[in-house]
Structures are given as C-alpha cells and as structure tokens.
C-alpha atoms as a PDB file:
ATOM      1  CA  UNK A   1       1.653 -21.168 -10.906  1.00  0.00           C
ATOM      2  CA  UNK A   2      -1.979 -19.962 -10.662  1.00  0.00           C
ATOM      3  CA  UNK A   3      -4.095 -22.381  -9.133  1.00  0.00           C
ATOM      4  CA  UNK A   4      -8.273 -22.989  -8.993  1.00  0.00           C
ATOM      5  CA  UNK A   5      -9.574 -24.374  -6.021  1.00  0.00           C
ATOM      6  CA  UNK A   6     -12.425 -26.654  -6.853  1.00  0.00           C
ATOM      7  CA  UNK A   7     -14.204 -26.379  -3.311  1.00  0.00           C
ATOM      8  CA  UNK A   8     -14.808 -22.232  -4.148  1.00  0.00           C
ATOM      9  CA  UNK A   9     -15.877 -22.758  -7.656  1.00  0.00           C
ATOM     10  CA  UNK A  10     -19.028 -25.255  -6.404  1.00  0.00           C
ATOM     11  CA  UNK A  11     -19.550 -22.408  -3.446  1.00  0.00           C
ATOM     12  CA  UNK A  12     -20.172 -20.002  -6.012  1.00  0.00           C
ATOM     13  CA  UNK A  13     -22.447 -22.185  -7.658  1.00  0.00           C
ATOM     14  CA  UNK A  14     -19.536 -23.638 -10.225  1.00  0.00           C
ATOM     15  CA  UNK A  15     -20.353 -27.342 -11.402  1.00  0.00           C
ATOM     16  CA  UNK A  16     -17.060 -29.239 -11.566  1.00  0.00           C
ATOM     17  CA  UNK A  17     -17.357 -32.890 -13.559  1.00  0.00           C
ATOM     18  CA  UNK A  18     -14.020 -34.853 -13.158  1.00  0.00           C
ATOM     19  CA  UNK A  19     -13.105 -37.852 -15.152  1.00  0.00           C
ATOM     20  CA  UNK A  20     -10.073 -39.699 -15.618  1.00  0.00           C
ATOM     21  CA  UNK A  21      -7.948 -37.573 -18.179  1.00  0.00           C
ATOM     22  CA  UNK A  22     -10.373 -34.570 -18.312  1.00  0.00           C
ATOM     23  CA  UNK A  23     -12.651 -32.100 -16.444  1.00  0.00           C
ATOM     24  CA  UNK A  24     -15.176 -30.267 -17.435  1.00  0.00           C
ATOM     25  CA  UNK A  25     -16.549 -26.496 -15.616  1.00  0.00           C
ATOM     26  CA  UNK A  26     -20.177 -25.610 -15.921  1.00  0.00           C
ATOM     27  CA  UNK A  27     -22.495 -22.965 -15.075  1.00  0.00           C
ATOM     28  CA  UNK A  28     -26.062 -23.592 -15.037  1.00  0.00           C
ATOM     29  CA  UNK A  29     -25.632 -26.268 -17.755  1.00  0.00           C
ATOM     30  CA  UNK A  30     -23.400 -24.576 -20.016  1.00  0.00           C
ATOM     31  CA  UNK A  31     -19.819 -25.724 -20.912  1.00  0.00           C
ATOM     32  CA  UNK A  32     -17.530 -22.899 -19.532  1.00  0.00           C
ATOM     33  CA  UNK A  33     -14.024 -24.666 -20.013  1.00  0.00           C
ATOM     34  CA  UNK A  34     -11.688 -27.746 -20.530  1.00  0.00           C
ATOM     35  CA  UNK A  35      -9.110 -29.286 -17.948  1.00  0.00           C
ATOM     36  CA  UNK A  36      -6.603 -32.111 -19.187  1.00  0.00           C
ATOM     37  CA  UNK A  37      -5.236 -34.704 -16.248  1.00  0.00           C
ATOM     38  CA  UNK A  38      -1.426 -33.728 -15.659  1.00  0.00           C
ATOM     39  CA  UNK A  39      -0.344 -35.352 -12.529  1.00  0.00           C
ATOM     40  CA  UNK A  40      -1.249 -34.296  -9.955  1.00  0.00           C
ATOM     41  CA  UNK A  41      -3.402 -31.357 -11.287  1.00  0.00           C
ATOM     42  CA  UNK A  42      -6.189 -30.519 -13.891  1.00  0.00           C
ATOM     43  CA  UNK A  43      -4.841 -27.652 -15.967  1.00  0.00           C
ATOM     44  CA  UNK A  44      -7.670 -25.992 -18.262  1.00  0.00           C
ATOM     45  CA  UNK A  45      -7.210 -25.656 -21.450  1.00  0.00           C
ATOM     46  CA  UNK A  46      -6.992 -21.902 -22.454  1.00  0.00           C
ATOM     47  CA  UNK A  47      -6.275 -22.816 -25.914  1.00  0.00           C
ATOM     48  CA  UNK A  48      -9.805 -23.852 -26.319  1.00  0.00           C
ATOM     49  CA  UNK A  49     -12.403 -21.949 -28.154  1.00  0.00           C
ATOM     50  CA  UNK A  50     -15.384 -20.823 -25.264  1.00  0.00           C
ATOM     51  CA  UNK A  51     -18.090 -18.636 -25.844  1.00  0.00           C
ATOM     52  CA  UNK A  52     -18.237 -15.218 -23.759  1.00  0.00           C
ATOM     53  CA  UNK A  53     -20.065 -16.869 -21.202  1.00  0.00           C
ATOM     54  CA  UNK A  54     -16.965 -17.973 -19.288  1.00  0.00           C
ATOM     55  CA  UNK A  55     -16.367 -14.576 -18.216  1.00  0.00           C
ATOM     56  CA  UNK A  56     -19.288 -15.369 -15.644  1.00  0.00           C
ATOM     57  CA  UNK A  57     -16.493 -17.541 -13.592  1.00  0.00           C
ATOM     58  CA  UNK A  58     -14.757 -14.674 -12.319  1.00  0.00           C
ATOM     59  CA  UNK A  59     -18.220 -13.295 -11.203  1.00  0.00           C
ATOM     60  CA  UNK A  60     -18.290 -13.878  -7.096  1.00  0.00           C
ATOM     61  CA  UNK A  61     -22.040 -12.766  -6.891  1.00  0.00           C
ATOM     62  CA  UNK A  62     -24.170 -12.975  -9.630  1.00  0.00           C
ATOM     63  CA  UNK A  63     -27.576 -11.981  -7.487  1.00  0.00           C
ATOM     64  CA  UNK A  64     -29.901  -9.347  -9.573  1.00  0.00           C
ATOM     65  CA  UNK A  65     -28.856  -7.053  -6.658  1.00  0.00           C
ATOM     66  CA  UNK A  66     -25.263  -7.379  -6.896  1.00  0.00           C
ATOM     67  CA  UNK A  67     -25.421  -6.887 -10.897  1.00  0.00           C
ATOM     68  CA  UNK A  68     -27.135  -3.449 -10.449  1.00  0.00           C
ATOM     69  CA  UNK A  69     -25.332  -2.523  -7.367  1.00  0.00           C
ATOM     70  CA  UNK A  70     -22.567  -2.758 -10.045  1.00  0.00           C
ATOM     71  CA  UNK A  71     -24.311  -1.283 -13.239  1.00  0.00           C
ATOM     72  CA  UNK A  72     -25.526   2.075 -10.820  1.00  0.00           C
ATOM     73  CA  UNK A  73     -21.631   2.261 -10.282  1.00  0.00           C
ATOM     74  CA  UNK A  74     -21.424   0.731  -7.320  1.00  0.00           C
ATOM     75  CA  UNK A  75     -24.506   2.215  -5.255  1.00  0.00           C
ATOM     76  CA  UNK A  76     -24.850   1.028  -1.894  1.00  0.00           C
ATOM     77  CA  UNK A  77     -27.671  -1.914  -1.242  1.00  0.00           C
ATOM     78  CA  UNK A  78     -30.205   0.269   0.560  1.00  0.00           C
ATOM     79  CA  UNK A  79     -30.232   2.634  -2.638  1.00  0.00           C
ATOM     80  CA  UNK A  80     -30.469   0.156  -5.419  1.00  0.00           C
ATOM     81  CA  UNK A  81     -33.183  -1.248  -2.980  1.00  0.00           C
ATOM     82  CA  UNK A  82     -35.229   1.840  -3.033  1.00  0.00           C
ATOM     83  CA  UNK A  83     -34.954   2.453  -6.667  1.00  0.00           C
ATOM     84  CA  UNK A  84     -37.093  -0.653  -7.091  1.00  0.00           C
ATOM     85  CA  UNK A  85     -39.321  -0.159  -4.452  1.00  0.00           C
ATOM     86  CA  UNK A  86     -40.356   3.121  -5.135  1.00  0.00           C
ATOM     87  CA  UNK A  87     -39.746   2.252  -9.103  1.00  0.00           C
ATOM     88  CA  UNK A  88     -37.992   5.130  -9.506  1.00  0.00           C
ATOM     89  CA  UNK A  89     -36.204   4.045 -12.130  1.00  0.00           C
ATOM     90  CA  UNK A  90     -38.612   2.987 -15.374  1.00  0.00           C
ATOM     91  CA  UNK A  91     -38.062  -0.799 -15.727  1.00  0.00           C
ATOM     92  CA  UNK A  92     -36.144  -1.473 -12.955  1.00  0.00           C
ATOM     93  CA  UNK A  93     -36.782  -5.121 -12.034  1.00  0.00           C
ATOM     94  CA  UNK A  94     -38.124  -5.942  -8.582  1.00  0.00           C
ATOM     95  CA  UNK A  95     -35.130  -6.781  -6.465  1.00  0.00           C
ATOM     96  CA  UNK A  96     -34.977  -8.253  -2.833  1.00  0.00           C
ATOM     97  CA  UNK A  97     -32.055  -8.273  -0.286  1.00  0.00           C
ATOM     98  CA  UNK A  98     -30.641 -11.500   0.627  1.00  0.00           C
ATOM     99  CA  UNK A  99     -27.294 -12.759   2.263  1.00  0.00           C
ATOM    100  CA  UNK A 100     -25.435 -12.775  -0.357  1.00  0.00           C
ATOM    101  CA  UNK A 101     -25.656  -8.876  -1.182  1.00  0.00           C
ATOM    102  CA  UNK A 102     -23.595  -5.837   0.890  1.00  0.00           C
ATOM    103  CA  UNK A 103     -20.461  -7.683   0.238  1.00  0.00           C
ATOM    104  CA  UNK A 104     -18.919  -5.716  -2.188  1.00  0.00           C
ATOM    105  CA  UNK A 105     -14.898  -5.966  -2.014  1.00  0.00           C
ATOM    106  CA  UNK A 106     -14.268  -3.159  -4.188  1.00  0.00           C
ATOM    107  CA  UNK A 107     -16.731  -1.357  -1.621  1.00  0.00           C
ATOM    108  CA  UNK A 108     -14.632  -2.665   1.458  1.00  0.00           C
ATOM    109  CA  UNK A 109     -11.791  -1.854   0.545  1.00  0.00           C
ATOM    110  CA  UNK A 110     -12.562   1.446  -0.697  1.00  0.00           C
ATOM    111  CA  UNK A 111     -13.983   2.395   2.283  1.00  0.00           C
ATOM    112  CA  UNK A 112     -11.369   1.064   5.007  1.00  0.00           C
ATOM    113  CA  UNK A 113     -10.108   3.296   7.369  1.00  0.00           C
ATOM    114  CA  UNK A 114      -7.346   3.975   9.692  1.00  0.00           C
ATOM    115  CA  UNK A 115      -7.173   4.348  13.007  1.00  0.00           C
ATOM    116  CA  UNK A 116      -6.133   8.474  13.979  1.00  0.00           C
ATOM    117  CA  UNK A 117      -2.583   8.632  15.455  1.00  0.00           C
ATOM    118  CA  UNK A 118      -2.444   9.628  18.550  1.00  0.00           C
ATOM    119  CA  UNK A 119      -2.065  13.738  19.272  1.00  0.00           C
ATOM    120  CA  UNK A 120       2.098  14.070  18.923  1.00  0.00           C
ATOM    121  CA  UNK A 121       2.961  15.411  22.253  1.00  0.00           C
ATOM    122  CA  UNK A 122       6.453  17.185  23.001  1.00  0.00           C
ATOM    123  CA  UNK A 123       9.394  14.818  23.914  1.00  0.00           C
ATOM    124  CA  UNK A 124      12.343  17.248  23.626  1.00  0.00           C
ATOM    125  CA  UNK A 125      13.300  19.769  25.912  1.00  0.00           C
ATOM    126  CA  UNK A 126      16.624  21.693  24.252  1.00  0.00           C
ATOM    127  CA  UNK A 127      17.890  21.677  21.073  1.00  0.00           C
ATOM    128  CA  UNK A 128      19.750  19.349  19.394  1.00  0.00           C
ATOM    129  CA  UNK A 129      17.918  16.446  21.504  1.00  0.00           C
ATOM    130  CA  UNK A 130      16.285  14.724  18.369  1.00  0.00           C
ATOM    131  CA  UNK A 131      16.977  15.285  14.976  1.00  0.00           C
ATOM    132  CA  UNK A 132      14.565  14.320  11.804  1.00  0.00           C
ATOM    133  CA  UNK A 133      16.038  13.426   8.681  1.00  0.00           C
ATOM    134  CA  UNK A 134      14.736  12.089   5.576  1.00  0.00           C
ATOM    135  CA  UNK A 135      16.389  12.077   2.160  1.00  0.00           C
ATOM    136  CA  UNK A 136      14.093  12.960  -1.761  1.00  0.00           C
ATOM    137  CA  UNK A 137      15.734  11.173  -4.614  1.00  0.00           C
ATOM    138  CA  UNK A 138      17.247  10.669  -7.345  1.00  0.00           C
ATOM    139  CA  UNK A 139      15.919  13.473  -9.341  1.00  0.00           C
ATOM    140  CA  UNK A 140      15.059  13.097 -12.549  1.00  0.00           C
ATOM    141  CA  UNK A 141      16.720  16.418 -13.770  1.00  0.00           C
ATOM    142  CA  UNK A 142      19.897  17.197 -11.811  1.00  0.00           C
ATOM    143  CA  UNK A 143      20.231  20.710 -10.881  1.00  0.00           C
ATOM    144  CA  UNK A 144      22.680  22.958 -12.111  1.00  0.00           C
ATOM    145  CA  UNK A 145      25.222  21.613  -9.810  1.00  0.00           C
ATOM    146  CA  UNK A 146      24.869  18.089 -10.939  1.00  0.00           C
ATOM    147  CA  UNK A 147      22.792  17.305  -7.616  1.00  0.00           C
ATOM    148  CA  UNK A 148      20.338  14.383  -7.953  1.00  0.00           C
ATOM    149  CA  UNK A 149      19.434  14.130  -3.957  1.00  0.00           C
ATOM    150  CA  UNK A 150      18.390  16.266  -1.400  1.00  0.00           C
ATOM    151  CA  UNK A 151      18.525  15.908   2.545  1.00  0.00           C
ATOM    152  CA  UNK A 152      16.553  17.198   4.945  1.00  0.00           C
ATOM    153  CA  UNK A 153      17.709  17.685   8.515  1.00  0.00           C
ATOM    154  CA  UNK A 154      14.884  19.361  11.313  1.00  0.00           C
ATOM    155  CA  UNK A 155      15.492  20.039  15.325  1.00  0.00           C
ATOM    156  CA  UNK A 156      12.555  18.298  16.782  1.00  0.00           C
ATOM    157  CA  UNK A 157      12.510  21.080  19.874  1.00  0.00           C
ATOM    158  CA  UNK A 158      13.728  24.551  17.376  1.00  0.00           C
ATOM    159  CA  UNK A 159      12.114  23.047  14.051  1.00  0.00           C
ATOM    160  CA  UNK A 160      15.375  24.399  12.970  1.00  0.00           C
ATOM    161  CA  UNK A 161      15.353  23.148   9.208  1.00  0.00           C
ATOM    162  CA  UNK A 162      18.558  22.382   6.953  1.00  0.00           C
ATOM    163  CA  UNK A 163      18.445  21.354   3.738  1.00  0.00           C
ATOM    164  CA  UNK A 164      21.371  20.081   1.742  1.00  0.00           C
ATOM    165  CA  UNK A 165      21.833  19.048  -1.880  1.00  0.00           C
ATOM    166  CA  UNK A 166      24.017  16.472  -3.226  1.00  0.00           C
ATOM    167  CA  UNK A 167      25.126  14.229  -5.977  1.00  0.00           C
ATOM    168  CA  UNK A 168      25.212  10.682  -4.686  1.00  0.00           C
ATOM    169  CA  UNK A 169      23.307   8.338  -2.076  1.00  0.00           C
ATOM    170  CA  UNK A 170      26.486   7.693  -0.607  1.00  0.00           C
ATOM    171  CA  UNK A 171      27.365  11.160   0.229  1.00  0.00           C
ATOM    172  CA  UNK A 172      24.876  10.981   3.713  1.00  0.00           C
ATOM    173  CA  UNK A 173      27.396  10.815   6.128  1.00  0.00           C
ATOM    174  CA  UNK A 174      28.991  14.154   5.089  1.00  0.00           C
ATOM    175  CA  UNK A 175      26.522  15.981   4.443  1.00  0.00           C
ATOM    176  CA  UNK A 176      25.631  15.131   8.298  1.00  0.00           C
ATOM    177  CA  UNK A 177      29.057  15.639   9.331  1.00  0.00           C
ATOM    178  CA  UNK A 178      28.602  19.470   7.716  1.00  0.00           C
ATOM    179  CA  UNK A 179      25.294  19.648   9.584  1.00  0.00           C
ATOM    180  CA  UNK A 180      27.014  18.812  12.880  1.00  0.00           C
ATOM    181  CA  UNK A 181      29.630  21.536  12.174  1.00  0.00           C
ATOM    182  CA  UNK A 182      26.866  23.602  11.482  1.00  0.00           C
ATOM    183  CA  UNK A 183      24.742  23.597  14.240  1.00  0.00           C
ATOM    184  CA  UNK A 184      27.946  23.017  16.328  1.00  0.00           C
ATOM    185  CA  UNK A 185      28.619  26.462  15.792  1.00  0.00           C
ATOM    186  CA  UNK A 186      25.079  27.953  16.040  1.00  0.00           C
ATOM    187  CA  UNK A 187      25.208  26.853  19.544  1.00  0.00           C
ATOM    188  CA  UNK A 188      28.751  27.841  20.654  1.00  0.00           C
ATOM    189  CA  UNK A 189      28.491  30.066  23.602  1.00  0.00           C
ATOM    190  CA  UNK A 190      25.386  29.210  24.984  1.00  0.00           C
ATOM    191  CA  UNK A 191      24.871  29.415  28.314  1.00  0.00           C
ATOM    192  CA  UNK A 192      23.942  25.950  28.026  1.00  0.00           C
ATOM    193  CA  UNK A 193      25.941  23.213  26.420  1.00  0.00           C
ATOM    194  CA  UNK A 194      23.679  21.980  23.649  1.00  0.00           C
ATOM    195  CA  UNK A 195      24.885  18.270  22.347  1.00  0.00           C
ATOM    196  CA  UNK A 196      23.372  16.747  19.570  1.00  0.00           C
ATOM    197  CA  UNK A 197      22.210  13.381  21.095  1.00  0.00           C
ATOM    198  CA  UNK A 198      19.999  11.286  18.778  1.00  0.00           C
ATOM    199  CA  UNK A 199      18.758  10.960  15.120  1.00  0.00           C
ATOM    200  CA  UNK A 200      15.155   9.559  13.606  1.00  0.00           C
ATOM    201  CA  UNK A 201      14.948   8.493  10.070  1.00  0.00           C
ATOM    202  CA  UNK A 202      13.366   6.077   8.163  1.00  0.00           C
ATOM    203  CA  UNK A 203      15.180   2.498   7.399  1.00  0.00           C
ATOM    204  CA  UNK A 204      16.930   4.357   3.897  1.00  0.00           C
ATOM    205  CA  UNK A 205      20.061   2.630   2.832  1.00  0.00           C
ATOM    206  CA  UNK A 206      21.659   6.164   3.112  1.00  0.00           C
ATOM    207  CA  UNK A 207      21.328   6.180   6.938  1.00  0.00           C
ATOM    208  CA  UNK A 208      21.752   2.446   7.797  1.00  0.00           C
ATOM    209  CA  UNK A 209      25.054   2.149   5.580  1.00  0.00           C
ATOM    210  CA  UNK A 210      27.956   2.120   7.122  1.00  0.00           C
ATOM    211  CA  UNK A 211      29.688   5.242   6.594  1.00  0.00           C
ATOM    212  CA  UNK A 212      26.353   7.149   8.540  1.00  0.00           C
ATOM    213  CA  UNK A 213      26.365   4.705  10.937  1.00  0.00           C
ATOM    214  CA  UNK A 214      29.939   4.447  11.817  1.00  0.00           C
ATOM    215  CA  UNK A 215      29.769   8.468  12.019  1.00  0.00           C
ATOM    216  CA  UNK A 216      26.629   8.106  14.696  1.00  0.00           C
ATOM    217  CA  UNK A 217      29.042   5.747  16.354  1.00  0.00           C
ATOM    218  CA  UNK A 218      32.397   7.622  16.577  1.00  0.00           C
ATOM    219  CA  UNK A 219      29.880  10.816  18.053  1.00  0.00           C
ATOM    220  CA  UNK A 220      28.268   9.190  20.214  1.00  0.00           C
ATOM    221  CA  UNK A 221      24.446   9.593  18.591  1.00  0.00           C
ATOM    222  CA  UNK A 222      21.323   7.578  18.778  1.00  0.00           C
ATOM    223  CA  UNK A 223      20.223   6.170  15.653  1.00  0.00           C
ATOM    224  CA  UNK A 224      16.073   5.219  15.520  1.00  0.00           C
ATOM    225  CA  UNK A 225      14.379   4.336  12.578  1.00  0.00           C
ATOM    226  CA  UNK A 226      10.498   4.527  12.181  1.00  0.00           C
ATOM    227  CA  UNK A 227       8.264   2.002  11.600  1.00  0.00           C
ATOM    228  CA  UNK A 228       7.933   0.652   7.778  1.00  0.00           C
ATOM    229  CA  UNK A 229       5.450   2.677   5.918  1.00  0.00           C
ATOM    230  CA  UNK A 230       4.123   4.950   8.933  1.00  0.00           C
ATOM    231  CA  UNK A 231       4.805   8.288   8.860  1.00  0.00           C
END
C-alpha cells in the first residue's frame, strides 16, 4: 500500500482540509485532489478528473532557483546564480539563494562516493595457500559443447589461472575436484610440499551447496566467502 504522510505535504507547503467523509489537497488555493474517509485512512481519489496542476505535488522544491537549477540540466547553485547576476543569459529572472536550494537528490546521489580500499597487500607465501574462485553464468548461447557456465580458479601467491567450462551449476564440486588433481600434479616433486589449504569465493549457491562444501570438508580446506556486493 502506498501511503501520503500529511505532516510532509504541509512542510512542502501542501494545504490539507479534512472533513468527516472527505479531504481535500491544495496548493496555493487550487484544488489538486480528492480523498474519501475509509477507516482508518483517506484514500484519494485517482479516478477523479484534475487539471495538470497536480503534478506540482510531487515537486519537493518549487523555489525559482531550484526550477532553473533543473531546466539548465541540473547546473550547480553557484552557476545558475551567476547567470543571473551577470545576466548572462537574456531574460533570465533575478534569482537569490536561500535555504531551501543546493539540495538536489538527484545531485547527491549522483555525486556520492566511496571510500578507496585499502592498498591489497600480500598474505600468501607458497602456492596453493589461497585460492580465488568465482563462477560466469548461465550463458545465453551454450558453446559447442553444450556448456552454459564457466569457472574460474586463480593461486593468490602464482596467479596461476584455470578456467573450466561446464554444463550445469551443480557440476562445482568436480570441476574443483579436477582442479585439485590438477595442480596436485603440477606440484609433485617439489622440494617443498605444496597443500592446497583454503578457498575465497563469493556466497554463490555453487560453492555453499553441499556437494562443494562436503568436498572442502573431506580435504581438509578453508572455505571464506566475501562480503555481499564488495569486490
């Protein structure tokens, strides 16, 4: 349900007149809409004929300044300011700044930042330490093979990368189990006994199902899942 809240209408200069079984909304005198009493709420009449004017209810700030900061597309204040100082612009009315102006929330939130991540530093030491993963799919057009998905497998400390292509979500866990076999025997005969300890990916149903997960378990791996919509 999509409710009105009387108290911000009459901030933005809304006039609200409530009766017994009606209400009427008006803007500097004129009739914007209808409300009929249905217990416990007023619920305006949309089926009644207004004249364009009731658009002006959705306005937040109607101020001279605020109406050109929008018709200059959005032009910050000190600008549209200067255009009618200088009168730069030929019949540009005289505008003045007030408190009511800069508060543009297509401006705000067009313009919010974020914060810089910090500089990544190294945390691995060997190989086979930490392994990314992330999975791309479904495809639209299946390849030749009938493949839909593809994962992506990278050594934190080699950036070692291993991609593998495959035809269902559920088919994670083997695809890792081939990538353990893999690297298993990249790493054979080392002098040092590489061991593939832990594995970051998002929170995918592909790695927290349970076949992945019970194959992180038998081996003995880490699972760690990022943070929800951070890289």
């Amino acid at each position: 349900m999509n409710l009105i809240s009387v108290s911000q209408l009459t901030v933005k200069g809304i006039d609200i007149s409530l009766k017994r079984k009606s209400a009427g909304i008006y803007h500097d005198g004129l009739l914007m809409a209808v409300a009929k009493k249905v217990d416990p709420f007023y619920r305006i009449l949309t089926e009644w004929n207004v004249t364009d004017a009731a658009l002006l209810i959705s306005l937040k700030d109607q101020t001279p300044t605020t109406l050109w900061h929008y018709h200059l597309g959005n032009l910050h204040q000190q600008a549209v300011l200067q255009l009618s100082c200088n009168e730069l612009v030929r019949e540009h009315p005289a505008l003045q700044a007030n408190k009511k102006t800069g508060r543009c929330n297509a401006c705000l939130k067009g313009k919010m930042i974020r914060t810089l991540f910090k500089p990544a530093t190294p945390s691995t030491t060997a190989p086979l330490e930490l392994i990314h993963s992330d999975m791309c799919g479904p495809m639209q057009q299946k390849s030749f093979g009938g493949c839909r998905y593809v994962l992506l497998l990278i050594d934190d400390f080699t950036k070692f990368t291993a991609v593998y292509f495959w035809k269902k979500n559920s088919e994670s866990a083997e695809c890792f189990k081939a990538y353990q076999t893999h690297v298993a025997k990249v790493h054979h005969g080392k002098a040092k006994n590489y061991v593939l300890k832990s594995v970051r990916t998002d929170n995918g149903g592909e790695y927290t199902g349970d076949a992945f997960q019970r194959q992180l378990r038998r081996c003995g791996i880490e699972f760690q899942s990022t943070v929800p919509y951070t890289p």
